[in-house]
N, C-alpha and C. Protein backbone atom coordinates (compact mmCIF):
# COMPACT_ATOMS: atom_id res chain seq x y z
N UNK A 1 177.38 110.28 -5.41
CA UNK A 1 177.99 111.43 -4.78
C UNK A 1 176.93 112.53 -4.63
N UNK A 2 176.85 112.96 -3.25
CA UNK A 2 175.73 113.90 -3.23
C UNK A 2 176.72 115.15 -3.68
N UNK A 3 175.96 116.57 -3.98
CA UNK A 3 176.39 117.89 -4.33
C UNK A 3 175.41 119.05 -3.15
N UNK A 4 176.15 119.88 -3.08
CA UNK A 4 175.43 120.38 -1.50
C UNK A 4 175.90 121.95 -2.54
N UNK A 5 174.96 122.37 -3.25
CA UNK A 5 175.14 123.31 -4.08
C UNK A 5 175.37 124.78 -3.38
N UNK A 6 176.23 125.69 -3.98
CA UNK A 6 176.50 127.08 -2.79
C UNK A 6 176.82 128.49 -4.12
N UNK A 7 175.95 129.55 -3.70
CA UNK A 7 175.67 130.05 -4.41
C UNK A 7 177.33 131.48 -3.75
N UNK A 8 177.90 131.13 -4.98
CA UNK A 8 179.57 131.52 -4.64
C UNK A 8 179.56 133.23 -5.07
N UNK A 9 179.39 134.32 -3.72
CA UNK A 9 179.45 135.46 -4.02
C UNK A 9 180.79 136.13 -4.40
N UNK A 10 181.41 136.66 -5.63
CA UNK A 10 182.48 136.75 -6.24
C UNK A 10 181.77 138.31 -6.54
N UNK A 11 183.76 139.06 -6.99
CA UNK A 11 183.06 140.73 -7.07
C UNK A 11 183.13 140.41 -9.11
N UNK A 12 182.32 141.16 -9.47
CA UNK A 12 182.45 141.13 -10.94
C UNK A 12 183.72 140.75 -11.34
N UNK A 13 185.03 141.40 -11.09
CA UNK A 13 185.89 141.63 -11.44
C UNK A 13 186.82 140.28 -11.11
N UNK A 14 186.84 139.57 -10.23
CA UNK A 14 187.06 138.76 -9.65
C UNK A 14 186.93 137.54 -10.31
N UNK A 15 185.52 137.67 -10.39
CA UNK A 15 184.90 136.21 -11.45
C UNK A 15 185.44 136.33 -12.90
N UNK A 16 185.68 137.99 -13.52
CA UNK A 16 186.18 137.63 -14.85
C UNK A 16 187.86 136.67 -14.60
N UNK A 17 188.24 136.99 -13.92
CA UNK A 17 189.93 136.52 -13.82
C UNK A 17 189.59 134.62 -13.23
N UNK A 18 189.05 134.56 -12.91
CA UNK A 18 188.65 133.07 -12.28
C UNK A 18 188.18 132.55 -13.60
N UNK A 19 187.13 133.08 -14.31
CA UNK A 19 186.83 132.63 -15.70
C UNK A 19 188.41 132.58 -16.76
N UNK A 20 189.18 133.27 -16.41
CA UNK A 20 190.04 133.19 -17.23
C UNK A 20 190.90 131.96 -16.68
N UNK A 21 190.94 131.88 -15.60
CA UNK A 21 191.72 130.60 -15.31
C UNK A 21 191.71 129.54 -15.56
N UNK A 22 190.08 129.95 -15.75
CA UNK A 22 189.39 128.27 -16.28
C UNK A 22 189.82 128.03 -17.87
N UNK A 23 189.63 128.53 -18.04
CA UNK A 23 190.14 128.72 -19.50
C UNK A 23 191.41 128.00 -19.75
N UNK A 24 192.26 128.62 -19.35
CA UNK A 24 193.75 129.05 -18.70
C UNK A 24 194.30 127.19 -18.52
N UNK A 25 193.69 126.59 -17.87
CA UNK A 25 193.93 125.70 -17.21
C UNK A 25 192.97 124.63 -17.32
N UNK A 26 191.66 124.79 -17.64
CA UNK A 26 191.13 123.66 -18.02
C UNK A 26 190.58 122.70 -17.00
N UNK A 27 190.40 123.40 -15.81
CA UNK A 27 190.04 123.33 -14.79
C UNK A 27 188.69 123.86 -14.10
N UNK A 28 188.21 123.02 -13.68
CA UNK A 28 186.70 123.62 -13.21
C UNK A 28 186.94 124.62 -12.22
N UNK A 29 185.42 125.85 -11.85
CA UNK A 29 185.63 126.53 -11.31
C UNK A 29 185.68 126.43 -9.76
N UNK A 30 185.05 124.90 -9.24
CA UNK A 30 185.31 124.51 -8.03
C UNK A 30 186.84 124.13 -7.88
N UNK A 31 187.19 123.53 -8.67
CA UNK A 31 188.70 123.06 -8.80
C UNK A 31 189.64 124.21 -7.85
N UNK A 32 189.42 125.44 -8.92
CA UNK A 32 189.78 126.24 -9.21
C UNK A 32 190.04 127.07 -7.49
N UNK A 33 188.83 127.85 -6.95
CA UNK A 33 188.13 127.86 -5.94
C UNK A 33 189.20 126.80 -5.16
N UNK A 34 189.01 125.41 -5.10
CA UNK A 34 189.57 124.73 -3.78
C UNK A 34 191.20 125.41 -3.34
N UNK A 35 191.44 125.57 -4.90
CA UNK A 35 192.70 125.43 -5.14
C UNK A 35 193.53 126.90 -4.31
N UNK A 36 192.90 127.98 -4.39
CA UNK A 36 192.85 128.90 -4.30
C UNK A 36 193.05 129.04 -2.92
N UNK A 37 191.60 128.35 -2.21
CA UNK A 37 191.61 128.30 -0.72
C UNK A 37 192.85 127.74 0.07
N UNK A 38 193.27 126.34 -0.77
CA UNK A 38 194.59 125.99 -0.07
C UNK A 38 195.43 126.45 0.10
N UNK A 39 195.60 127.64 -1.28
CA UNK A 39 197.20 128.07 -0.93
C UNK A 39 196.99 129.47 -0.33
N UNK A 40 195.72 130.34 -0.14
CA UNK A 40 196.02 131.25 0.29
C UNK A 40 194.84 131.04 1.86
N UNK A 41 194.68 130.48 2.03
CA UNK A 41 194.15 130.14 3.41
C UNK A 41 194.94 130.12 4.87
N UNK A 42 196.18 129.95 4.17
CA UNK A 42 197.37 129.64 5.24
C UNK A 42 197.47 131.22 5.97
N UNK A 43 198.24 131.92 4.89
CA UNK A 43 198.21 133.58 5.20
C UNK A 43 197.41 134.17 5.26
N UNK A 44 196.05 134.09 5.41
CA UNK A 44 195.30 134.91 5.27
C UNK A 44 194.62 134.60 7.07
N UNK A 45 195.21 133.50 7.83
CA UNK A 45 195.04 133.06 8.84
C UNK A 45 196.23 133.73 9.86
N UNK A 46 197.39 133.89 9.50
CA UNK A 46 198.64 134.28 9.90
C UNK A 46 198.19 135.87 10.09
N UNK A 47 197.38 136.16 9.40
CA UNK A 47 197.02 137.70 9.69
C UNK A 47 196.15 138.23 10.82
N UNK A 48 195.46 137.18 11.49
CA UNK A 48 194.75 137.30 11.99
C UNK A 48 194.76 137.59 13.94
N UNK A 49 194.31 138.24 14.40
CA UNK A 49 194.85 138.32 16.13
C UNK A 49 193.67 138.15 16.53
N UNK A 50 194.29 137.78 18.14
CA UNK A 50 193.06 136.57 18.74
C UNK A 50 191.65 137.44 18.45
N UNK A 51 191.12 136.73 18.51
CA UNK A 51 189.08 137.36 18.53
C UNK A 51 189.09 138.01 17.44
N UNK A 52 189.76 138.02 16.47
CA UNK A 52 189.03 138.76 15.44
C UNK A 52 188.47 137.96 14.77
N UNK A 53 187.21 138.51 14.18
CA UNK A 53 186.19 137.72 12.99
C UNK A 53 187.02 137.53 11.84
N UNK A 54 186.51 136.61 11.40
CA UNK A 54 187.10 136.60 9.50
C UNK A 54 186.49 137.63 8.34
N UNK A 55 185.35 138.05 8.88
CA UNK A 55 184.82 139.16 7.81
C UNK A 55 185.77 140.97 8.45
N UNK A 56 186.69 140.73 9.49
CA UNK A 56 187.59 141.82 9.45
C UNK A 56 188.87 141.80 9.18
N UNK A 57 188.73 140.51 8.14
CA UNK A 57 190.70 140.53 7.46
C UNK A 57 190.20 141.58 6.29
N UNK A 58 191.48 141.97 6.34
CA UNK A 58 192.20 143.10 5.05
C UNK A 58 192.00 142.05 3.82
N UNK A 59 191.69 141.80 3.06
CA UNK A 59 191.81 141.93 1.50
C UNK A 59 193.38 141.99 1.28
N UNK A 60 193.93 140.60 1.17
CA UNK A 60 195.48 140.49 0.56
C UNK A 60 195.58 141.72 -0.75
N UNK A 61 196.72 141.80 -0.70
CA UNK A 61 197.12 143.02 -1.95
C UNK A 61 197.65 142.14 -3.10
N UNK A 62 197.44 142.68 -4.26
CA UNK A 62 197.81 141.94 -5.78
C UNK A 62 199.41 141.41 -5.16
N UNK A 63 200.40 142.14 -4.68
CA UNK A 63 201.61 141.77 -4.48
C UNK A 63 201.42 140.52 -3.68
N UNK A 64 200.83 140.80 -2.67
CA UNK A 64 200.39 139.15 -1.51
C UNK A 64 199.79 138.52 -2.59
N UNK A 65 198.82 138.61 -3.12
CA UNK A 65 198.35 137.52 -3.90
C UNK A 65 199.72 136.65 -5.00
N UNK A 66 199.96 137.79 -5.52
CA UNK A 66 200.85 137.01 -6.76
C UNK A 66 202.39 136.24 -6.09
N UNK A 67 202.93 136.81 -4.72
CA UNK A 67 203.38 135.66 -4.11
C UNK A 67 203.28 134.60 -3.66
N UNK A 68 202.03 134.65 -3.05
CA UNK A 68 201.02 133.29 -2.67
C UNK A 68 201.05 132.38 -3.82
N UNK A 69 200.81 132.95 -5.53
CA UNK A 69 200.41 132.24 -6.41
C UNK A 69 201.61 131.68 -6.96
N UNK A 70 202.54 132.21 -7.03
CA UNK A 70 203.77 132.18 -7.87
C UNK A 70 204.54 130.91 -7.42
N UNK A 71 204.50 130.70 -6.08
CA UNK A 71 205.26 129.30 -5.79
C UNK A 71 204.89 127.90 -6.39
N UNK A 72 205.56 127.03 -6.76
CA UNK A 72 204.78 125.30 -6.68
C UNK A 72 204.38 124.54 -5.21
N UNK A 73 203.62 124.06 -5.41
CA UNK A 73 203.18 123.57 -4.31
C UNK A 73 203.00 121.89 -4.75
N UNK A 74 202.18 121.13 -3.75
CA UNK A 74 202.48 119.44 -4.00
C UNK A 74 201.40 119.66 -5.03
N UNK A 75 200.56 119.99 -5.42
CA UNK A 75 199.62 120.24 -6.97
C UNK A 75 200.63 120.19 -8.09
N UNK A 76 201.73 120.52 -8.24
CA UNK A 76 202.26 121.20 -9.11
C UNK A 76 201.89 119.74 -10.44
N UNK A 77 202.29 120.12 -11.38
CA UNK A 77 202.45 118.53 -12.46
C UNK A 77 201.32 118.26 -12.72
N UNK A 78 200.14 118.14 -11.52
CA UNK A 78 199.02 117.28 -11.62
C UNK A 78 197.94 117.64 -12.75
N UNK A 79 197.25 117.17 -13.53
CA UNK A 79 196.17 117.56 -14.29
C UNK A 79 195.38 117.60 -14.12
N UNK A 80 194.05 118.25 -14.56
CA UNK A 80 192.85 118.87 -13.69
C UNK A 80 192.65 116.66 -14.06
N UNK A 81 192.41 116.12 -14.50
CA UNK A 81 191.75 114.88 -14.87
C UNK A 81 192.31 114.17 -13.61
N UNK A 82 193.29 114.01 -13.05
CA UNK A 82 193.96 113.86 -12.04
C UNK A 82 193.67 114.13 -10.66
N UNK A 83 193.65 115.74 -11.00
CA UNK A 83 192.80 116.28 -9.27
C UNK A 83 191.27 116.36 -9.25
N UNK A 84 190.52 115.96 -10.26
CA UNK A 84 189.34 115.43 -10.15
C UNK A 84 189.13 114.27 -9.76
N UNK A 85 189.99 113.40 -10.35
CA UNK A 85 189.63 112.23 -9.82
C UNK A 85 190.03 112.16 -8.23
N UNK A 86 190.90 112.61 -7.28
CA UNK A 86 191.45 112.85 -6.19
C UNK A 86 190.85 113.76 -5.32
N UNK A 87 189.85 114.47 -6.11
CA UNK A 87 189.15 114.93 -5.43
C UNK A 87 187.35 114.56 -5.05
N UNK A 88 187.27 113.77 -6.03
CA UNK A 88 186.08 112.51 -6.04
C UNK A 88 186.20 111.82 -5.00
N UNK A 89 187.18 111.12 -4.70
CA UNK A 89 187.86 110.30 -3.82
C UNK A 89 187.57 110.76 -2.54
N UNK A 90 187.79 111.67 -1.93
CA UNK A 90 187.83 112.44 -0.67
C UNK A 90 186.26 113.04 -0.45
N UNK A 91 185.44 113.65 -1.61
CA UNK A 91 184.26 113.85 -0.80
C UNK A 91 183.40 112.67 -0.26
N UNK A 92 182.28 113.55 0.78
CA UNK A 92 181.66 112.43 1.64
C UNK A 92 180.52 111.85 0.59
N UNK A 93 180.41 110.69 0.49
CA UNK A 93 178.77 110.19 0.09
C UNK A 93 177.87 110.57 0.22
């Protein structure tokens, strides 16, 4: 499996709460990261009107965030040992 390494710009504050997740959950911080992207990628697209760049979305609010987070989604149950392995599976060679 190749690794295509990416140097992940996070605000201080940001990375402490992501560190806590890891923790939290036992889950790597890419895991973590994918996981993140899936569920809030959707709305954060829904916000968007034609031609605008992505570096001029608004910054979801703690309330948007913690709705985004709060639902189950098809992840739900799964264990990080689980979505690692499922996620092994799917990258390219």
């Amino acid at each position: 499996m190749k690794h295509h390494p990416y140097a992940l710009r996070i605000p201080t504050e940001d990375a402490k709460e992501l560190a806590k997740a890891q923790e939290i959950s036992g889950q790597s911080i890419n895991q973590l990261v994918m996981l993140c992207v899936r569920k809030a990628l959707p709305d954060v697209l829904a916000n968007f009107r034609p031609g605008q760049r992505v570096t001029t979305v608004q910054p979801l609010s703690v309330s948007e965030l913690r709705r985004i987070y709060s639902g189950k989604d098809e992840l739900e149950g799964i264990t990080a040992k689980e979505l690692s392995g499922f996620q092994s599976q799917r990258e390219p060679q």
